[in-house]
C-alpha atoms as a PDB file:
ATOM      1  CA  UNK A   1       0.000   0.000   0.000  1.00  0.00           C
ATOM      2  CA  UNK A   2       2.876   2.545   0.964  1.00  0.00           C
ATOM      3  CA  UNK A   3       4.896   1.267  -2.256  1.00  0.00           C
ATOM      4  CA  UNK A   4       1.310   2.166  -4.294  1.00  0.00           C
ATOM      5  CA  UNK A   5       1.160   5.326  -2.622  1.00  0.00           C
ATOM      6  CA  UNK A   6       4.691   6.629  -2.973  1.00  0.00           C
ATOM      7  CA  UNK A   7       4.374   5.446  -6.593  1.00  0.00           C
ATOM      8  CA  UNK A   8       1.154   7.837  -7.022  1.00  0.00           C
ATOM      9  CA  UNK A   9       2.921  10.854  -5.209  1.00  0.00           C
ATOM     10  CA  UNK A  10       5.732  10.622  -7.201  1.00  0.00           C
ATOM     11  CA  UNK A  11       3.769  10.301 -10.590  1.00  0.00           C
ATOM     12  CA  UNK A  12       2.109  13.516  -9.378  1.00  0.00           C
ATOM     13  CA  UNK A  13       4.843  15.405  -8.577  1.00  0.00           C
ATOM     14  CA  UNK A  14       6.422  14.297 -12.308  1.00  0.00           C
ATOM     15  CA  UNK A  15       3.339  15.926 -13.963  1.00  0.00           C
ATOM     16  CA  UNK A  16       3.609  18.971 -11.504  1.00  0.00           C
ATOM     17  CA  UNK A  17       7.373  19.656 -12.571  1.00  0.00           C
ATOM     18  CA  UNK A  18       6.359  18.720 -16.104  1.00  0.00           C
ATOM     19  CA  UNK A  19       3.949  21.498 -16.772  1.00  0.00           C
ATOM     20  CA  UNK A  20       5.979  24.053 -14.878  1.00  0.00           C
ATOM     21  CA  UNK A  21       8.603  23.600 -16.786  1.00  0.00           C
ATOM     22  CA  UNK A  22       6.318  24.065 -20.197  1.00  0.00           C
ATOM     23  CA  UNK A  23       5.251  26.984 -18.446  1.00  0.00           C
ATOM     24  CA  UNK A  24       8.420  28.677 -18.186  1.00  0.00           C
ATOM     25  CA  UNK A  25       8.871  31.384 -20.942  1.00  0.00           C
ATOM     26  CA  UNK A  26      11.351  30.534 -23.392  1.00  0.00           C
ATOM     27  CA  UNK A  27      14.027  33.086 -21.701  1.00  0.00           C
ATOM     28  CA  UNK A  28      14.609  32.815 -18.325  1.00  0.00           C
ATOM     29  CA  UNK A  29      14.600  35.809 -16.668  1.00  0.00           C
ATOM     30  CA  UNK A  30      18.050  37.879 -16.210  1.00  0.00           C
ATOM     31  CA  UNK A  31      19.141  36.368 -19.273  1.00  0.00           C
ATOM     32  CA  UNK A  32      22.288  38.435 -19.981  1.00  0.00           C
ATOM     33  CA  UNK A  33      23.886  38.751 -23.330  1.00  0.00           C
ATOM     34  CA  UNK A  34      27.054  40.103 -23.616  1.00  0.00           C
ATOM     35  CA  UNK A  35      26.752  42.071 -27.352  1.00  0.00           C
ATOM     36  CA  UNK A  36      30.288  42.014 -28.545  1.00  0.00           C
ATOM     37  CA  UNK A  37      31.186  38.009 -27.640  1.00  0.00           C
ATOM     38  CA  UNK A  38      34.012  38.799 -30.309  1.00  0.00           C
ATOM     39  CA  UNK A  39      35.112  42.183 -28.968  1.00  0.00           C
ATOM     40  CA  UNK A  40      33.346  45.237 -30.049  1.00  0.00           C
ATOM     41  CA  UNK A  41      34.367  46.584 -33.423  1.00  0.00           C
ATOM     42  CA  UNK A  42      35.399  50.273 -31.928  1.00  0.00           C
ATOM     43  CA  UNK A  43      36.944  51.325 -28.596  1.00  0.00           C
ATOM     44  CA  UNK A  44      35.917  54.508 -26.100  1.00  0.00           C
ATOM     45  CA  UNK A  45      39.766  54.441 -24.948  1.00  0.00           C
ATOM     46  CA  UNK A  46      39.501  52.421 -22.074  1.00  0.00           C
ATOM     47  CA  UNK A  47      41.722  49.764 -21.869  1.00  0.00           C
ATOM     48  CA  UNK A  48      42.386  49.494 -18.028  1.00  0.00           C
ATOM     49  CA  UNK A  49      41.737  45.176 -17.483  1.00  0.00           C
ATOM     50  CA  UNK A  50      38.359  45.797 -15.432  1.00  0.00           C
ATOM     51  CA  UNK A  51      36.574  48.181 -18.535  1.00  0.00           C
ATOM     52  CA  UNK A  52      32.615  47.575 -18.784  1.00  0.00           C
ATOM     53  CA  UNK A  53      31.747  45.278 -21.495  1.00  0.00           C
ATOM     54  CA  UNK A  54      28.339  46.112 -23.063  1.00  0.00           C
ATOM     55  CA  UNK A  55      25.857  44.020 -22.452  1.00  0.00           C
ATOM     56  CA  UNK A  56      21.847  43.429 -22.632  1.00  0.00           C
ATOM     57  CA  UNK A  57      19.651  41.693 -19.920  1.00  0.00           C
ATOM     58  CA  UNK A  58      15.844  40.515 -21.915  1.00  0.00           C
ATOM     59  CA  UNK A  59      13.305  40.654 -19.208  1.00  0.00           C
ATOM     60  CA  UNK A  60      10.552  38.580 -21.237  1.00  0.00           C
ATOM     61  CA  UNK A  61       6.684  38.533 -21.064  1.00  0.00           C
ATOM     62  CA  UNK A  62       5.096  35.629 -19.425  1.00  0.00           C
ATOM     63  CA  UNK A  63       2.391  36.237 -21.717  1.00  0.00           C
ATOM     64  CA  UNK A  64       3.768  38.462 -24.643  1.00  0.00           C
ATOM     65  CA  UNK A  65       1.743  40.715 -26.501  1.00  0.00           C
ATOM     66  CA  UNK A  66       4.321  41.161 -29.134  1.00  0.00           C
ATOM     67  CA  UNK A  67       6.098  44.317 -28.353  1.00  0.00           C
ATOM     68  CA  UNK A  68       9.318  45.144 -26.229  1.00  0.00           C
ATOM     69  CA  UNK A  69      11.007  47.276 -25.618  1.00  0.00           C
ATOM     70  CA  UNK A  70      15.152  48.073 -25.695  1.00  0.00           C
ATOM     71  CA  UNK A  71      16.102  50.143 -22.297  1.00  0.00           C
ATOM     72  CA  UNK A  72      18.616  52.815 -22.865  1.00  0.00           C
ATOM     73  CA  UNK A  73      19.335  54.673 -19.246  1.00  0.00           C
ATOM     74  CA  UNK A  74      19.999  57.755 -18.139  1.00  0.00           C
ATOM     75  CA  UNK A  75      23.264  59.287 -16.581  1.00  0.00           C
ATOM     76  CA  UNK A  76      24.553  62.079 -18.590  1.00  0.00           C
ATOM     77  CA  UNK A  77      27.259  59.830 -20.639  1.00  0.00           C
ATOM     78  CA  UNK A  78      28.990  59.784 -17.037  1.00  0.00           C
ATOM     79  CA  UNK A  79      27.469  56.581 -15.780  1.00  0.00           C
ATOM     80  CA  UNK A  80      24.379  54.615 -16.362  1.00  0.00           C
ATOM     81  CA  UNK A  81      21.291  54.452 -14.077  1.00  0.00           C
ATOM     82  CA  UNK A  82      20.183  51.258 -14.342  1.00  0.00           C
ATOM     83  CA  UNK A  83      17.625  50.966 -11.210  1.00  0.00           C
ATOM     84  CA  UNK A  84      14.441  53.532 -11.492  1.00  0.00           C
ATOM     85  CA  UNK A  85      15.641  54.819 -15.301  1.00  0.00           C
ATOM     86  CA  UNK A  86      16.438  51.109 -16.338  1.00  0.00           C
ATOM     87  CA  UNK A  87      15.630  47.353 -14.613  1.00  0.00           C
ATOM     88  CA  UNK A  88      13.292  48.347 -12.352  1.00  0.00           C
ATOM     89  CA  UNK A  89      10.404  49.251 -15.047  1.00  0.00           C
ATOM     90  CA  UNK A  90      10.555  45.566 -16.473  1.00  0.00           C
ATOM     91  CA  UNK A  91       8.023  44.170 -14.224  1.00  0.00           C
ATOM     92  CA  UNK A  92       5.918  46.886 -14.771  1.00  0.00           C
ATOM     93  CA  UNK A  93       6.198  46.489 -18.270  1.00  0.00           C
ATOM     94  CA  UNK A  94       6.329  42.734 -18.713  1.00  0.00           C
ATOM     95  CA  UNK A  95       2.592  42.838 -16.983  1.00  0.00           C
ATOM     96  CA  UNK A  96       1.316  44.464 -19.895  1.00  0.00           C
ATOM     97  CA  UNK A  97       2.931  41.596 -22.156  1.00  0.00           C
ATOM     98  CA  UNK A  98       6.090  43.961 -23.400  1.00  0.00           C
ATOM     99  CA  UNK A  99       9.113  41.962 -23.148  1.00  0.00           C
ATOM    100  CA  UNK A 100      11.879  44.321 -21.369  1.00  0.00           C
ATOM    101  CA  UNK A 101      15.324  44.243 -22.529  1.00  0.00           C
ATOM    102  CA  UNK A 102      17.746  46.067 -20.722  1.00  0.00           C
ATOM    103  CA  UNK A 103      21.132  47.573 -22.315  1.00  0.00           C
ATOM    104  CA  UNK A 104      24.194  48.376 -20.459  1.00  0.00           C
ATOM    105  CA  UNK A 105      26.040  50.500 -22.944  1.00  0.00           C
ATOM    106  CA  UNK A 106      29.452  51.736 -23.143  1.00  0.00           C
ATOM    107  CA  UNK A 107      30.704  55.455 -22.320  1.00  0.00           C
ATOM    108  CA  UNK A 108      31.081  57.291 -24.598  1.00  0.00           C
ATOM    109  CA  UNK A 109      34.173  59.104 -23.083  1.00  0.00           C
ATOM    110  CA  UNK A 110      34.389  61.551 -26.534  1.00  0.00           C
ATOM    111  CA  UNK A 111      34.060  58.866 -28.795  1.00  0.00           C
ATOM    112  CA  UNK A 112      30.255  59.618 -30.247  1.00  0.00           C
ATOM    113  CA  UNK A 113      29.728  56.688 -32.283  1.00  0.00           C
ATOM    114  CA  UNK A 114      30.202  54.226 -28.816  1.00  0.00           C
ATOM    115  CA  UNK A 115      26.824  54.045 -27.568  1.00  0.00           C
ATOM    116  CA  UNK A 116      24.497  54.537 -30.984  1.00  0.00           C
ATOM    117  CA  UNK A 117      26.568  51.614 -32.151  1.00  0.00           C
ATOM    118  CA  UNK A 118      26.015  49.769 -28.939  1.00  0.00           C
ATOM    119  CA  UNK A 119      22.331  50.544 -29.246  1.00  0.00           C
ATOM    120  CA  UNK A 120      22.677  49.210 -32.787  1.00  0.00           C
ATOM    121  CA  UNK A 121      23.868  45.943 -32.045  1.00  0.00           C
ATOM    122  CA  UNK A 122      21.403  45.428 -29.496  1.00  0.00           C
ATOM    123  CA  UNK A 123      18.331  46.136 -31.827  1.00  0.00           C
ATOM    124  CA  UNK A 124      20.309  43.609 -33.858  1.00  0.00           C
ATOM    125  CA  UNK A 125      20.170  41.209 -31.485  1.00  0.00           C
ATOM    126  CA  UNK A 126      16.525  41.203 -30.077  1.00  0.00           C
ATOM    127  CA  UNK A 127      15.370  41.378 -33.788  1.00  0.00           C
ATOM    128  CA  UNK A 128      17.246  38.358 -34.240  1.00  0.00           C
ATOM    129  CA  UNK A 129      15.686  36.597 -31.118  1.00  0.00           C
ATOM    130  CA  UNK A 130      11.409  37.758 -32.360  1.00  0.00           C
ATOM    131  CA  UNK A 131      10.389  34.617 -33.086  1.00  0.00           C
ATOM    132  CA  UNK A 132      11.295  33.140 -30.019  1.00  0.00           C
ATOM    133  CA  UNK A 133      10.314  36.260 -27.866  1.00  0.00           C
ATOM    134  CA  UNK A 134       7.093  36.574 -29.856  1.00  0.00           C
ATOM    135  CA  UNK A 135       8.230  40.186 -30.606  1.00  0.00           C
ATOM    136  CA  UNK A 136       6.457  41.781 -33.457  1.00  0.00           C
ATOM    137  CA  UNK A 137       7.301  45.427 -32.766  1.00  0.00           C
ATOM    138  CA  UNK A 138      10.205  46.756 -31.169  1.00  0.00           C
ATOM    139  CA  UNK A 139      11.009  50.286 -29.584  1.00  0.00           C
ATOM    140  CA  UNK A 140      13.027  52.135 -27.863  1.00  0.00           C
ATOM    141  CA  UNK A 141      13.277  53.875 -24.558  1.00  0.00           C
ATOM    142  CA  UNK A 142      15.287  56.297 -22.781  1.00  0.00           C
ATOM    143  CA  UNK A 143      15.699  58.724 -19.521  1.00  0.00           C
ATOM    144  CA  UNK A 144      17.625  62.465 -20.265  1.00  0.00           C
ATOM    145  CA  UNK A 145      20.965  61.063 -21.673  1.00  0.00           C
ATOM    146  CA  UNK A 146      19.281  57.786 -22.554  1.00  0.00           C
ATOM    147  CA  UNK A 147      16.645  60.032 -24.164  1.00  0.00           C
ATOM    148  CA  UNK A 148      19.278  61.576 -26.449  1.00  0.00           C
ATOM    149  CA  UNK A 149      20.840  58.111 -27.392  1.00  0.00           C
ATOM    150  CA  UNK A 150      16.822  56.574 -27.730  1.00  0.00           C
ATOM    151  CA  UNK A 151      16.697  59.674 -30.134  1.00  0.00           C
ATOM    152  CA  UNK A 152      19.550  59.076 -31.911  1.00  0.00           C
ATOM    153  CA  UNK A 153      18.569  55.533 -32.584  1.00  0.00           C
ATOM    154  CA  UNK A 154      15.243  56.978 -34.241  1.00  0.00           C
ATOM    155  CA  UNK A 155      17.143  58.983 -36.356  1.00  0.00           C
ATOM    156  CA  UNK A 156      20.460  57.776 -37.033  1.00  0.00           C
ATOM    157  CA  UNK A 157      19.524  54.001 -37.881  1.00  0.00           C
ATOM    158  CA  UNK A 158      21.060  52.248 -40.958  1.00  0.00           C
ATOM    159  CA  UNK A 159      18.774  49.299 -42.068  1.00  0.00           C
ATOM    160  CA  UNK A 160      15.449  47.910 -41.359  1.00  0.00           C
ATOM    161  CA  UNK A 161      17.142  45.834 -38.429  1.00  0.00           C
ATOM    162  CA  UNK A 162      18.218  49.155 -36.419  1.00  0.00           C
ATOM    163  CA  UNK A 163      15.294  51.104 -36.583  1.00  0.00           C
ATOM    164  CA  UNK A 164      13.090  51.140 -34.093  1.00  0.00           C
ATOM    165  CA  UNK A 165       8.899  51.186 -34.504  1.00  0.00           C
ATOM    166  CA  UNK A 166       8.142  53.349 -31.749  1.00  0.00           C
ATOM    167  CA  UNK A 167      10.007  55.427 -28.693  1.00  0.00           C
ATOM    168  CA  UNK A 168       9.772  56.332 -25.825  1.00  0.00           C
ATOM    169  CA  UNK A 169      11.400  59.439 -24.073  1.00  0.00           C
ATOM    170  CA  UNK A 170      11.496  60.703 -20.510  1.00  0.00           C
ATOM    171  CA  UNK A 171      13.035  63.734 -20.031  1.00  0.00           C
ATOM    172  CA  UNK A 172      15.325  63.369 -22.651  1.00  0.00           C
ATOM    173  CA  UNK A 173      18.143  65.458 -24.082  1.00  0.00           C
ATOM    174  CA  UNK A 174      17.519  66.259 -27.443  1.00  0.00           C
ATOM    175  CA  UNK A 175      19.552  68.726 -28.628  1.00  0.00           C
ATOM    176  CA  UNK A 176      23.473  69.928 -28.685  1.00  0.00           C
ATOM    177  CA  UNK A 177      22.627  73.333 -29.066  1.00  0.00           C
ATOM    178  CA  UNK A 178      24.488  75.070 -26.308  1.00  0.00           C
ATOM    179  CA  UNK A 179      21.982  77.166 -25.262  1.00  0.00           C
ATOM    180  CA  UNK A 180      19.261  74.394 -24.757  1.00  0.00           C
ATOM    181  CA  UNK A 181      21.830  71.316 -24.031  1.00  0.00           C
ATOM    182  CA  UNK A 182      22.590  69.810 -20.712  1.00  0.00           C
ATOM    183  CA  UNK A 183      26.102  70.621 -21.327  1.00  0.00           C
ATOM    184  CA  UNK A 184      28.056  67.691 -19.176  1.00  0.00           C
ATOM    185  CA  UNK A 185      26.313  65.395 -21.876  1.00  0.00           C
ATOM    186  CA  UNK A 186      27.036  67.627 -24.657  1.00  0.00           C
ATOM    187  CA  UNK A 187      30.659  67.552 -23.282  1.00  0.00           C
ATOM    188  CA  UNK A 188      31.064  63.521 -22.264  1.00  0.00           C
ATOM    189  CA  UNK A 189      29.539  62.655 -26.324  1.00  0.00           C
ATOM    190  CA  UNK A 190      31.266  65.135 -28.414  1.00  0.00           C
ATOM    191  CA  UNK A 191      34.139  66.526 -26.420  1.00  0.00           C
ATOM    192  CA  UNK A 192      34.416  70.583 -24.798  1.00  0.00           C
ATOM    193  CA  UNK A 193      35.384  71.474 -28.934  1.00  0.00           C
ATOM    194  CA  UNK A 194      32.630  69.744 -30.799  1.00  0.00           C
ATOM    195  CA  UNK A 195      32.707  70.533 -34.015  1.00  0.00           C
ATOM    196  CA  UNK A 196      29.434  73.008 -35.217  1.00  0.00           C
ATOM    197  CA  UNK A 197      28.709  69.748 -37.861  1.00  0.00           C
ATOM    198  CA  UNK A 198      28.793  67.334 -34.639  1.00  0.00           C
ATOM    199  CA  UNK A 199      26.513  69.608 -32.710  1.00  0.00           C
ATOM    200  CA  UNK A 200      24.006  69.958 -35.867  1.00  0.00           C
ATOM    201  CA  UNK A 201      24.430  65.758 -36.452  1.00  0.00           C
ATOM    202  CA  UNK A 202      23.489  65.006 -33.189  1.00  0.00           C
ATOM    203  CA  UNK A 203      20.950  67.567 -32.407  1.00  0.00           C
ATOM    204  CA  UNK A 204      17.989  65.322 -33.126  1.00  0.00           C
ATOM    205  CA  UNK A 205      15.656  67.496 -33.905  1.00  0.00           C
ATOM    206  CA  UNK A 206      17.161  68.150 -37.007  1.00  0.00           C
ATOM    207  CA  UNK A 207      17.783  64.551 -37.649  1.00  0.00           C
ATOM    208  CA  UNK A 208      14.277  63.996 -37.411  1.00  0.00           C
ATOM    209  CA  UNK A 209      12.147  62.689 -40.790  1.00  0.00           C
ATOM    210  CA  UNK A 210       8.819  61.692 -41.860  1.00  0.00           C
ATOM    211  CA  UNK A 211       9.698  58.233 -41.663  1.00  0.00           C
ATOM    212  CA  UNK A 212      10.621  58.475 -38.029  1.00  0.00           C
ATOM    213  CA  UNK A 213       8.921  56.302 -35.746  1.00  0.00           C
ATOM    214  CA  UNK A 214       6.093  57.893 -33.704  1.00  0.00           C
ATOM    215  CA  UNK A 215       6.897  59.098 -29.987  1.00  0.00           C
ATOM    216  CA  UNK A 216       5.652  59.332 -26.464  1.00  0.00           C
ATOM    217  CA  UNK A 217       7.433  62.018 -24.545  1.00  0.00           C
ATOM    218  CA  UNK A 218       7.202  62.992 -20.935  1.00  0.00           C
ATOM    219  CA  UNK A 219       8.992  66.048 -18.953  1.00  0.00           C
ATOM    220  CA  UNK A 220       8.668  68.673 -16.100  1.00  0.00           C
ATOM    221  CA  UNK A 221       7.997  71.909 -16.605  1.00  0.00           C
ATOM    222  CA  UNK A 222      10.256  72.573 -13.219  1.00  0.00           C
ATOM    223  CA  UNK A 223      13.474  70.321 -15.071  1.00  0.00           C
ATOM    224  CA  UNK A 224      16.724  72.921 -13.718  1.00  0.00           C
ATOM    225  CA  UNK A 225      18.938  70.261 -15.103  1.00  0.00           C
ATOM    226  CA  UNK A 226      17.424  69.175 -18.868  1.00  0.00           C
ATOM    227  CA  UNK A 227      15.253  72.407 -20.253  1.00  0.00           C
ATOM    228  CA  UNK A 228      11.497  71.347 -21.161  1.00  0.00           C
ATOM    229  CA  UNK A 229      12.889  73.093 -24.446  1.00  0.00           C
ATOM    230  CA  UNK A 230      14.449  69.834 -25.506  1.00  0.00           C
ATOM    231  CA  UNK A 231      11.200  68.198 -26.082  1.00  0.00           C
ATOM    232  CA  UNK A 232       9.689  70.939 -27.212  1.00  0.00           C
ATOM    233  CA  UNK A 233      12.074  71.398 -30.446  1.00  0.00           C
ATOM    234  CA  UNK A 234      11.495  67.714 -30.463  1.00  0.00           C
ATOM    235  CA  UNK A 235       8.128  67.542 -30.975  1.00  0.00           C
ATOM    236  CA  UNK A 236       7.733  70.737 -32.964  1.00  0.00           C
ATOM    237  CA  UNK A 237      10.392  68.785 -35.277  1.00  0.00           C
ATOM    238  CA  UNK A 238       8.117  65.519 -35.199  1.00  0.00           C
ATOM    239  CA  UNK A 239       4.358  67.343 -36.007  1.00  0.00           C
ATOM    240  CA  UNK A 240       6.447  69.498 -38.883  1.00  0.00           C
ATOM    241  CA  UNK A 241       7.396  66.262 -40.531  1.00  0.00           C
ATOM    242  CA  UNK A 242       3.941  64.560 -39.972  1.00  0.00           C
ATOM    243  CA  UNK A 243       5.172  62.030 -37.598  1.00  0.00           C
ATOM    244  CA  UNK A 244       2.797  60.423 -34.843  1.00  0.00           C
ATOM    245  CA  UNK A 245       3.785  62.426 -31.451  1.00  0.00           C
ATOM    246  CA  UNK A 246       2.027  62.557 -27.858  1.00  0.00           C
ATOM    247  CA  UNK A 247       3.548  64.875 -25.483  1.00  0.00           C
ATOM    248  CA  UNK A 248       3.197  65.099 -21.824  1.00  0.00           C
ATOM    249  CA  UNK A 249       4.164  68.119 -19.879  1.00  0.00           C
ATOM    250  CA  UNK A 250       4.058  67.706 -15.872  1.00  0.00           C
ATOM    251  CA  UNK A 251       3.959  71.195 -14.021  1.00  0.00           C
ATOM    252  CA  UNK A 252       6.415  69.724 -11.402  1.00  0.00           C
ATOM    253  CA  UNK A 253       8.649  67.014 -10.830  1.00  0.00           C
ATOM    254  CA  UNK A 254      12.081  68.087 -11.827  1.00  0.00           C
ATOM    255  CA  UNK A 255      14.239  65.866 -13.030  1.00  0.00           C
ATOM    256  CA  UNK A 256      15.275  62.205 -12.966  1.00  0.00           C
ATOM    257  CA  UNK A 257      12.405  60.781 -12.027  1.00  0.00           C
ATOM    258  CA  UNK A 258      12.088  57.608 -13.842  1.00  0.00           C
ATOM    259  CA  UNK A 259       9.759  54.635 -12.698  1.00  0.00           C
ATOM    260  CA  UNK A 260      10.267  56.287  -9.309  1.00  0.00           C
ATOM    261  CA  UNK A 261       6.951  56.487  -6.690  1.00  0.00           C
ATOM    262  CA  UNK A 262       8.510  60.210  -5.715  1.00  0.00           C
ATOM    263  CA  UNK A 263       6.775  61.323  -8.972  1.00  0.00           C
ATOM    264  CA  UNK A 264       3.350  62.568  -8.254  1.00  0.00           C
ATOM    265  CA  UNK A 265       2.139  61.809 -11.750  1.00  0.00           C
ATOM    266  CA  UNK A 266       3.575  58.304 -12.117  1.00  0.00           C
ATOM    267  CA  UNK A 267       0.194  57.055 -12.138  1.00  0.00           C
ATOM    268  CA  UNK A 268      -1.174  59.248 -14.752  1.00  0.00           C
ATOM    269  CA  UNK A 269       1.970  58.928 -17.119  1.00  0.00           C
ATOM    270  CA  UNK A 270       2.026  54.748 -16.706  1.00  0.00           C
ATOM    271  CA  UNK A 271      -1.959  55.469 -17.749  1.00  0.00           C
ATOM    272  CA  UNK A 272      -1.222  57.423 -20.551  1.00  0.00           C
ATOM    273  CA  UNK A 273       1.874  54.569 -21.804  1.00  0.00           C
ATOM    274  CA  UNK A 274      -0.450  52.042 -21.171  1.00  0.00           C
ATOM    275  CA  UNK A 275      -3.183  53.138 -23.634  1.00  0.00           C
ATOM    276  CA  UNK A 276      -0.692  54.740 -25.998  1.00  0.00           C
ATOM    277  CA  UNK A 277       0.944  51.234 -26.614  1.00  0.00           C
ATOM    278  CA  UNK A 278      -2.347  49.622 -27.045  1.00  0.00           C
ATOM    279  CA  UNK A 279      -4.285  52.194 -29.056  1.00  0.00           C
ATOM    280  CA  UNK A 280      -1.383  53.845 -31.203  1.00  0.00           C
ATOM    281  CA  UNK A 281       1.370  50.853 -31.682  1.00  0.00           C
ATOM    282  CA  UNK A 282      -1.157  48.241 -31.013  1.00  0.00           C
ATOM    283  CA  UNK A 283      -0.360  44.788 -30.345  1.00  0.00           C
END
């Protein structure tokens, strides 16, 4: 009877391990994928034995809906902010169905092209992984400095594979215009004697074209450290060429404040996302 027994608890068990295991999503969670396995084609300078290696961490959707997103965070090209501006919105995210894929970019210590073409590589990568993420549509997100390299990848990509289908900006530097710029970025991208054809290249407001992919953007009125203005030109530059644009303009908040509950419109804004991805990019 206790041999029977046994026998039938262990036969359950079997079927109980069985189906969570065809439950589990076809990434496990943390998955991190370091982008250059090779060595990156182009170098920031550092060389010192302990320099960051790019790399992207997928978040995926239990149940996707067939979007993600790629997670570019803020930090002024002087470090990356990868809790409120970065890993902490996956959950959020993933229980909407977006798959969240976080990137952990290089610096771009004066060398411009570093991050875009980290940013490149990693659109490369989740476009190569769709079928298996059940990704359909990919964008792009970014906080102030991640803004301004989420920009950049909607206007400086190269092939179908690198440009995104829709973006997402908090507070996001947009332009290098000196008298507009959050100048530390400015400084950190393109060096203290950027060129004038540097500053116009990576202004993206001028980089912007009707084939852009549409945007959500979000600031503070009160932001001391990244002028509204930024978002402003950006828009402006978005409804001139026709583009799909939704702007959101908080009368306080400052700056920096990411998935963060010390924002008193995070509920309103995660509203707002919500039914923008559902109603505008649709699933």
């Amino acid at each position: 009877m206790k041999k029977t027994l046994l026998l039938a608890c262990a036969a359950v068990i079997s079927m109980i391990c069985a189906a969570n295991a065809f439950a589990q999503p076809r990434f496990s969670r943390n998955e991190v994928i370091e982008i250059w396995p090779d060595g990156a084609p182009n170098s920031n300078g550092d060389t010192s034995a302990d320099a960051p290696v790019a790399k992207l961490t997928i978040y995926p959707a239990m149940k996707p809906n067939g979007q993600a997103i790629l997670c570019l965070p803020g930090g002024g090209y002087a470090m990356l902010s990868k809790t409120h501006e970065g890993g902490d919105m996956a959950t959020w995210f993933n229980s909407m169905g977006v798959t969240f894929a976080l990137l952990e970019y290089r610096l771009p210590k004066g060398h411009k092209e570093i991050p875009l073409s980290d940013a490149q590589q990693a659109m490369r990568l989740l476009r190569e992984r769709s079928e298996k993420l059940g990704i359909t549509k990919l964008g792009v997100l970014g906080c102030s400095a991640g803004g301004h390299l989420t920009s950049t990848v909607a206007t400086h990509y190269v092939d179908a594979a690198t440009k995104p289908d829709f973006q997402i900006l908090f507070y996001p530097v947009i332009t290098m215009d000196k008298a507009y710029t959050h100048m530390s970025s400015h400084d950190l991208l393109l060096g203290e004697n950027a060129s004038e054809a540097d500053e116009i290249l990576f202004s993206n407001e001028k980089q912007v074209t009707p084939d852009t992919c549409p945007a959500f953007i979000m600031h503070s009125t009160d932001d001391t450290l990244v002028p509204v203005k930024n978002s402003l030109l950006y828009y402006e530059a978005l409804v001139k060429n026709k583009v799909s644009a939704t702007m959101h303009i908080y009368p306080v908040g400052g700056h920096g404040w990411g998935i963060g509950d010390r924002f008193p419109y995070k509920s309103d804004w995660q509203a707002d996302l919500e039914r923008w991805l559902r109603i505008e990019i649709g699933y």
